[in-house]
N, C-alpha and C. Protein backbone atom coordinates (compact mmCIF):
# COMPACT_ATOMS: atom_id res chain seq x y z
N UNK A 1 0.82 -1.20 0.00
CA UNK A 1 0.00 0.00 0.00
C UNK A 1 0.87 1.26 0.00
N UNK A 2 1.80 1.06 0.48
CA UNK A 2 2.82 2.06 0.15
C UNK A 2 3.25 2.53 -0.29
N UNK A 3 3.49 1.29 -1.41
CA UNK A 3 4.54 1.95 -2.57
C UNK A 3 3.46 2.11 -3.59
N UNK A 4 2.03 1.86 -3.48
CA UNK A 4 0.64 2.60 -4.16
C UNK A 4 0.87 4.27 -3.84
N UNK A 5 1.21 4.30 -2.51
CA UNK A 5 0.73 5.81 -2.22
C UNK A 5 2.04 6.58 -2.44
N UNK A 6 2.99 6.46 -2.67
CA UNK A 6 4.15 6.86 -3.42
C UNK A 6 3.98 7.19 -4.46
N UNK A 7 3.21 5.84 -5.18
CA UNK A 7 3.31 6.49 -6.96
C UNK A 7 2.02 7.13 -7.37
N UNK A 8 1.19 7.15 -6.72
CA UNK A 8 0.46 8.33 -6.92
C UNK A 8 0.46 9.68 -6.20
N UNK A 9 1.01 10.11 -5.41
CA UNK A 9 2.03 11.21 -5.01
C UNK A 9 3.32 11.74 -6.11
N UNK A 10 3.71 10.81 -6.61
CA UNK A 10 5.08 11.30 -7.58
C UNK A 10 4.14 11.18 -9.23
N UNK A 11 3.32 10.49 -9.53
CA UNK A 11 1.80 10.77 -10.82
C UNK A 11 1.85 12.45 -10.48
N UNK A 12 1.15 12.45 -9.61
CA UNK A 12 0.20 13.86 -9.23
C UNK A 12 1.35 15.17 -9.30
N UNK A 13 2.79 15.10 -8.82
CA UNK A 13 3.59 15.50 -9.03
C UNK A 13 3.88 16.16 -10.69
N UNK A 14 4.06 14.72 -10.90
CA UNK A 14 4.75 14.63 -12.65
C UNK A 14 3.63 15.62 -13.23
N UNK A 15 2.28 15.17 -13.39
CA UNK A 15 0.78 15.55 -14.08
C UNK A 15 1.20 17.33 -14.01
N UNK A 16 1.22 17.77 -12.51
CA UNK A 16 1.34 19.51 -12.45
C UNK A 16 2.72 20.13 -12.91
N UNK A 17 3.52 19.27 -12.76
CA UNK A 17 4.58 19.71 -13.28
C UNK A 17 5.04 20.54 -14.97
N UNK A 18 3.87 18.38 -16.36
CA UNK A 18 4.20 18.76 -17.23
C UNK A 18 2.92 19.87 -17.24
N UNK A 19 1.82 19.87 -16.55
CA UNK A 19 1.00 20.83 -17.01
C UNK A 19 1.32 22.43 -16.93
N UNK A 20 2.63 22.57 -16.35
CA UNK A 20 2.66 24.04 -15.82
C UNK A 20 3.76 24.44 -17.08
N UNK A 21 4.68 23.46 -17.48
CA UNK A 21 5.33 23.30 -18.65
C UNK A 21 4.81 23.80 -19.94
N UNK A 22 3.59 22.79 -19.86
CA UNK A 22 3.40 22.87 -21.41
C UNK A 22 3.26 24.26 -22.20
N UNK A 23 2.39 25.17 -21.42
CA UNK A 23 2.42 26.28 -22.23
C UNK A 23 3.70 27.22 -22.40
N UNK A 24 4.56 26.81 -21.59
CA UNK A 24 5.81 27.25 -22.25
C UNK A 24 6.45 26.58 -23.00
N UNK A 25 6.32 25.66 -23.51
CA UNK A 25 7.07 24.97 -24.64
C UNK A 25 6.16 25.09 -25.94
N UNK A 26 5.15 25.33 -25.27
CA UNK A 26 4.07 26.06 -26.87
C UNK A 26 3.72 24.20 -27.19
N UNK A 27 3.39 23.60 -26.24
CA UNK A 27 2.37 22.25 -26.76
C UNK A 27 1.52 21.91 -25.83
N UNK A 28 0.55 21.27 -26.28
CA UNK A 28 -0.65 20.65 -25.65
C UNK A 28 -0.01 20.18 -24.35
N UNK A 29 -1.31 20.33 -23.47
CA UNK A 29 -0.91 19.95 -21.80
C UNK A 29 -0.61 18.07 -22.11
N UNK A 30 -2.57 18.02 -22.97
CA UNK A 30 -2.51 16.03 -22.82
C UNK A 30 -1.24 15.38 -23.47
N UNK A 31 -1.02 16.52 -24.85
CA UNK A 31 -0.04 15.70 -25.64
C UNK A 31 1.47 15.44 -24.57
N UNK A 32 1.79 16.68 -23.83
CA UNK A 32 2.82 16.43 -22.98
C UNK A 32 2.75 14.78 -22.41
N UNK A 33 1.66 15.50 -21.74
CA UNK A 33 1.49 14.50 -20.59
C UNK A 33 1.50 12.95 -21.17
N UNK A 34 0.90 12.78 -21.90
CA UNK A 34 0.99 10.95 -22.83
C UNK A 34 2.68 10.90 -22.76
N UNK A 35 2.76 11.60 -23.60
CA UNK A 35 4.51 11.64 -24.31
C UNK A 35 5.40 11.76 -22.56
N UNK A 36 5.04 11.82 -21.81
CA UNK A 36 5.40 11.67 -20.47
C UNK A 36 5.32 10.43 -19.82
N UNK A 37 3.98 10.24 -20.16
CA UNK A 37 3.63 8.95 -19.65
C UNK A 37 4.16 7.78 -20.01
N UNK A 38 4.54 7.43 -21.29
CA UNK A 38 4.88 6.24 -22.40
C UNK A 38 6.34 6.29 -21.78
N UNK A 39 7.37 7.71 -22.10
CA UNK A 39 8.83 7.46 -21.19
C UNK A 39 8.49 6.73 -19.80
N UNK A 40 7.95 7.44 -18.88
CA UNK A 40 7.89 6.77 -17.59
C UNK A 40 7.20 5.13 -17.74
N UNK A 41 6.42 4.80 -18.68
CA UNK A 41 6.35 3.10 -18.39
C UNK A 41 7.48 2.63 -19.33
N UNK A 42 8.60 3.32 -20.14
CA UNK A 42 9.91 2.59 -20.21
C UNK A 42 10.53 2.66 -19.53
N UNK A 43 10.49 2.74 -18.43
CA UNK A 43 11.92 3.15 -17.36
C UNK A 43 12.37 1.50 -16.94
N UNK A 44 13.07 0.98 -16.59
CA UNK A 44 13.02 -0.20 -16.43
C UNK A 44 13.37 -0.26 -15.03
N UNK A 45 12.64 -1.29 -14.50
CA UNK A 45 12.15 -1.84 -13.51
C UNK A 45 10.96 -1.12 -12.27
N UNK A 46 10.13 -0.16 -13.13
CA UNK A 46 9.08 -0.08 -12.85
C UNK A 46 7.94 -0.65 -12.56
N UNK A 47 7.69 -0.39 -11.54
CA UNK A 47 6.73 -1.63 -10.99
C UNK A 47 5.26 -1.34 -11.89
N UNK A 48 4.91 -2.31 -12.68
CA UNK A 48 3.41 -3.04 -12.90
C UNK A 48 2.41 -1.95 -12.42
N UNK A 49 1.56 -1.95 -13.11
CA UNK A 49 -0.23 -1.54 -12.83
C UNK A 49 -0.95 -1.63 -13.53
N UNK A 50 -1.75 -2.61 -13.50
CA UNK A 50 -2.87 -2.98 -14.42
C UNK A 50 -4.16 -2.59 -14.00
N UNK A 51 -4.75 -1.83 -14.49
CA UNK A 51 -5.96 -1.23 -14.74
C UNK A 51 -7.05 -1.62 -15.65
N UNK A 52 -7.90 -1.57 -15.14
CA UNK A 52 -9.13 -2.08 -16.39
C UNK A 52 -9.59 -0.82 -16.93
N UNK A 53 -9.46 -1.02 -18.54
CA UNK A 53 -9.88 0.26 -19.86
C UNK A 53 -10.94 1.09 -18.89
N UNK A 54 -11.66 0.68 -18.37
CA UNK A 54 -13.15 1.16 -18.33
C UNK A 54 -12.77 2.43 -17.19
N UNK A 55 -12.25 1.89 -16.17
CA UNK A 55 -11.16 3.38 -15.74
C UNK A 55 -10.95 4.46 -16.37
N UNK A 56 -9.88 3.90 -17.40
CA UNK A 56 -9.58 4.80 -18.03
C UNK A 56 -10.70 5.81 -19.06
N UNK A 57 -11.60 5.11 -19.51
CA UNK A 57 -12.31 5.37 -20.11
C UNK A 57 -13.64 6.73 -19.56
N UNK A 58 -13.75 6.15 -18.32
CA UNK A 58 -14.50 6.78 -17.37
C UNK A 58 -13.89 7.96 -16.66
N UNK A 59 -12.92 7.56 -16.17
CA UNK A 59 -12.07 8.47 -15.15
C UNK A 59 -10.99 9.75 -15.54
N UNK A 60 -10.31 9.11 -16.32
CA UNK A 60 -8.93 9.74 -17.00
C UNK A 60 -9.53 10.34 -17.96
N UNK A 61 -9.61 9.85 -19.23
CA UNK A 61 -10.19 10.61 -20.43
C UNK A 61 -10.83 11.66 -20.62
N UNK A 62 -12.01 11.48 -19.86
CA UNK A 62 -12.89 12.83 -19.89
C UNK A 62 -12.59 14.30 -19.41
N UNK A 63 -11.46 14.60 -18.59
CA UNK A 63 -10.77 15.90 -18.20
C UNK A 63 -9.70 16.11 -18.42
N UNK A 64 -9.19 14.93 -19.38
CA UNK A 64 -8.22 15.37 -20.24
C UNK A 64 -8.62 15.78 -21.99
N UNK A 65 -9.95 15.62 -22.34
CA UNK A 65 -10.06 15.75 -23.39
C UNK A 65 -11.08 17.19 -22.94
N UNK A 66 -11.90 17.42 -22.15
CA UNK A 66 -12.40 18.64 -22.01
C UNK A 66 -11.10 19.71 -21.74
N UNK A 67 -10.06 19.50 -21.06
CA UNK A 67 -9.25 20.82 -21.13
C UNK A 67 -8.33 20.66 -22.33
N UNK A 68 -8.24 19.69 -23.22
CA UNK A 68 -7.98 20.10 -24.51
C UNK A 68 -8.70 20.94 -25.68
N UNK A 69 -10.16 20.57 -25.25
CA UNK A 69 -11.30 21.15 -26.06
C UNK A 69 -10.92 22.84 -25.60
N UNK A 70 -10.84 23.04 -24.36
CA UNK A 70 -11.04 24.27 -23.52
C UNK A 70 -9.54 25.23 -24.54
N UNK A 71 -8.94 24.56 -24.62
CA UNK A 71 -7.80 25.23 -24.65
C UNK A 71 -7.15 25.34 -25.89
N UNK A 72 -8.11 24.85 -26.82
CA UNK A 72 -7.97 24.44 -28.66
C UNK A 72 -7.67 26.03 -28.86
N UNK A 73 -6.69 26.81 -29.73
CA UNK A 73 -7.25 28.30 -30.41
C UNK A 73 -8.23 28.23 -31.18
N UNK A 74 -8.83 29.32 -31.13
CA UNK A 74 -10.04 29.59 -32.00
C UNK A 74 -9.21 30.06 -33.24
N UNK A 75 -10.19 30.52 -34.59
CA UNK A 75 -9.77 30.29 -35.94
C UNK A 75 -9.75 31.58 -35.81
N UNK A 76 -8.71 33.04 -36.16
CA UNK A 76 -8.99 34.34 -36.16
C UNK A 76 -9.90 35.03 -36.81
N UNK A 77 -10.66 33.78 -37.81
CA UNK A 77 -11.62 34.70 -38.52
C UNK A 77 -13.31 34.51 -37.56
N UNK A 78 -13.24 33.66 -36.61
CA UNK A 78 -14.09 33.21 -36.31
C UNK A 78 -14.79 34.33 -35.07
N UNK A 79 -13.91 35.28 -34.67
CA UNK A 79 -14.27 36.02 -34.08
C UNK A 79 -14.73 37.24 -34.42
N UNK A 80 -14.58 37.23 -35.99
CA UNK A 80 -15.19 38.61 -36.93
C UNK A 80 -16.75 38.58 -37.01
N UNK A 81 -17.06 39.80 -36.50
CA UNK A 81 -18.99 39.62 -36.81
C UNK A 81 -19.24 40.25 -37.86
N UNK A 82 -20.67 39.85 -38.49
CA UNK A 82 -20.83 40.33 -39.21
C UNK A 82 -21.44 41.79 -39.65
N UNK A 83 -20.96 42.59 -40.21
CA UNK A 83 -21.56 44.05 -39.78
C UNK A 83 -22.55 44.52 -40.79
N UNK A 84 -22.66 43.81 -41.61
CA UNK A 84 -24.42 44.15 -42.58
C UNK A 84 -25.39 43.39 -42.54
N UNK A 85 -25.84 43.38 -43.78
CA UNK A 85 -27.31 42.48 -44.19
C UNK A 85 -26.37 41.37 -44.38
N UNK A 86 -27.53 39.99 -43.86
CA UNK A 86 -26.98 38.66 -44.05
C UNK A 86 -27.73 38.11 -45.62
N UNK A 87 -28.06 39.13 -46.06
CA UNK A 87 -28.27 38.19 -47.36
C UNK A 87 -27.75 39.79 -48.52
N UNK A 88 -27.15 39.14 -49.85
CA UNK A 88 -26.31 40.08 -50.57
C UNK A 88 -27.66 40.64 -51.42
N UNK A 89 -27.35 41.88 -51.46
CA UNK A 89 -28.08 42.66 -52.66
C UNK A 89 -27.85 42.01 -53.66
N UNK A 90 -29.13 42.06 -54.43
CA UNK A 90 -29.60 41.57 -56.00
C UNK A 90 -28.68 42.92 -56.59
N UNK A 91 -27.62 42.37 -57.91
CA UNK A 91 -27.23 42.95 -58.77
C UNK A 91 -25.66 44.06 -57.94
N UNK A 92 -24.78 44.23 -58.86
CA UNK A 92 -24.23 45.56 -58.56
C UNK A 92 -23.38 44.79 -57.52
N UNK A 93 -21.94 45.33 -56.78
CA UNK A 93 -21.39 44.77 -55.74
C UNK A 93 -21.52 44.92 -54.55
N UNK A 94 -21.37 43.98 -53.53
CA UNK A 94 -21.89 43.84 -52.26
C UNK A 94 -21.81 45.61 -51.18
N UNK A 95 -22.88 45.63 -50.72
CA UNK A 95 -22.85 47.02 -49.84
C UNK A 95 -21.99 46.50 -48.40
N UNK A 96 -21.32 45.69 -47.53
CA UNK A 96 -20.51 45.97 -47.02
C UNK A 96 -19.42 44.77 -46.82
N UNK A 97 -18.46 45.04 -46.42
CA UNK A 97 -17.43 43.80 -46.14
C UNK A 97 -17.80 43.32 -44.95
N UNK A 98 -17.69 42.18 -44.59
CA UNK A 98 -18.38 41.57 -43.74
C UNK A 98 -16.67 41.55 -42.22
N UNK A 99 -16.15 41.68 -43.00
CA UNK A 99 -14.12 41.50 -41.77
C UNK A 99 -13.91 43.00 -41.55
N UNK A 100 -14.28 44.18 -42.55
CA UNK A 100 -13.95 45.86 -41.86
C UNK A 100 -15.46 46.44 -41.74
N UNK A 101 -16.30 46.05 -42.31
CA UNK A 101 -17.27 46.88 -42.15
C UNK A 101 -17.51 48.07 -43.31
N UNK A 102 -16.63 47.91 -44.13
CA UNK A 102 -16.38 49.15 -45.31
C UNK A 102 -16.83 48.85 -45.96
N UNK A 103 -17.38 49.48 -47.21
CA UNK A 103 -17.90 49.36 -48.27
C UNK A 103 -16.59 48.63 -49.09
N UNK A 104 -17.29 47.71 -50.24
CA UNK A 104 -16.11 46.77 -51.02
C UNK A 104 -15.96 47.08 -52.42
């Protein structure tokens, strides 16, 4: 039970560590963190833990894929509104630009 509560003390460690990282290295927190994870189960003579998927599936996954969602950039055009009529005048060229607001 011990050496349980060790390695999830030095997990919980590692987890804040690469998470405080990542945005200074300019990459994903999860992607760190996997690419963290896979080194640490090569280390050799690391002790075993077998887990059933459904754990993972349930437990792990879901707040690692919502603070990826959270933290995706948005597209720069996606924050442009639109500043005229949403449907184009019949004939002649459009009365405004939809990215300055100016006539086109």
């Amino acid at each position: 039970m011990e050496e349980f509560a060790l390695l999830a003390v030095a997990g919980v460690l590692i987890i804040v560590t690469v998470s405080l990282f990542a945005p200074k290295l300019g990459v994903a927190a999860p992607i760190l963190l996997v690419l963290v994870g896979i080194g640490c189960s090569l280390i050799p003579g690391a002790p075993q833990i077998l887990l059933e998927p459904e754990w993972i599936l349930m437990i792990a996954l879901p707040p690692i894929l919502y603070s990826a969602a959270v933290n995706v950039p948005r597209h720069p055009g996606a924050s442009a509104r639109w500043t005229g009529s949403r449907t184009a005048p019949t004939g002649g060229p459009s009365s405004c630009c939809w990215r300055t607001g100016s006539s086109c």
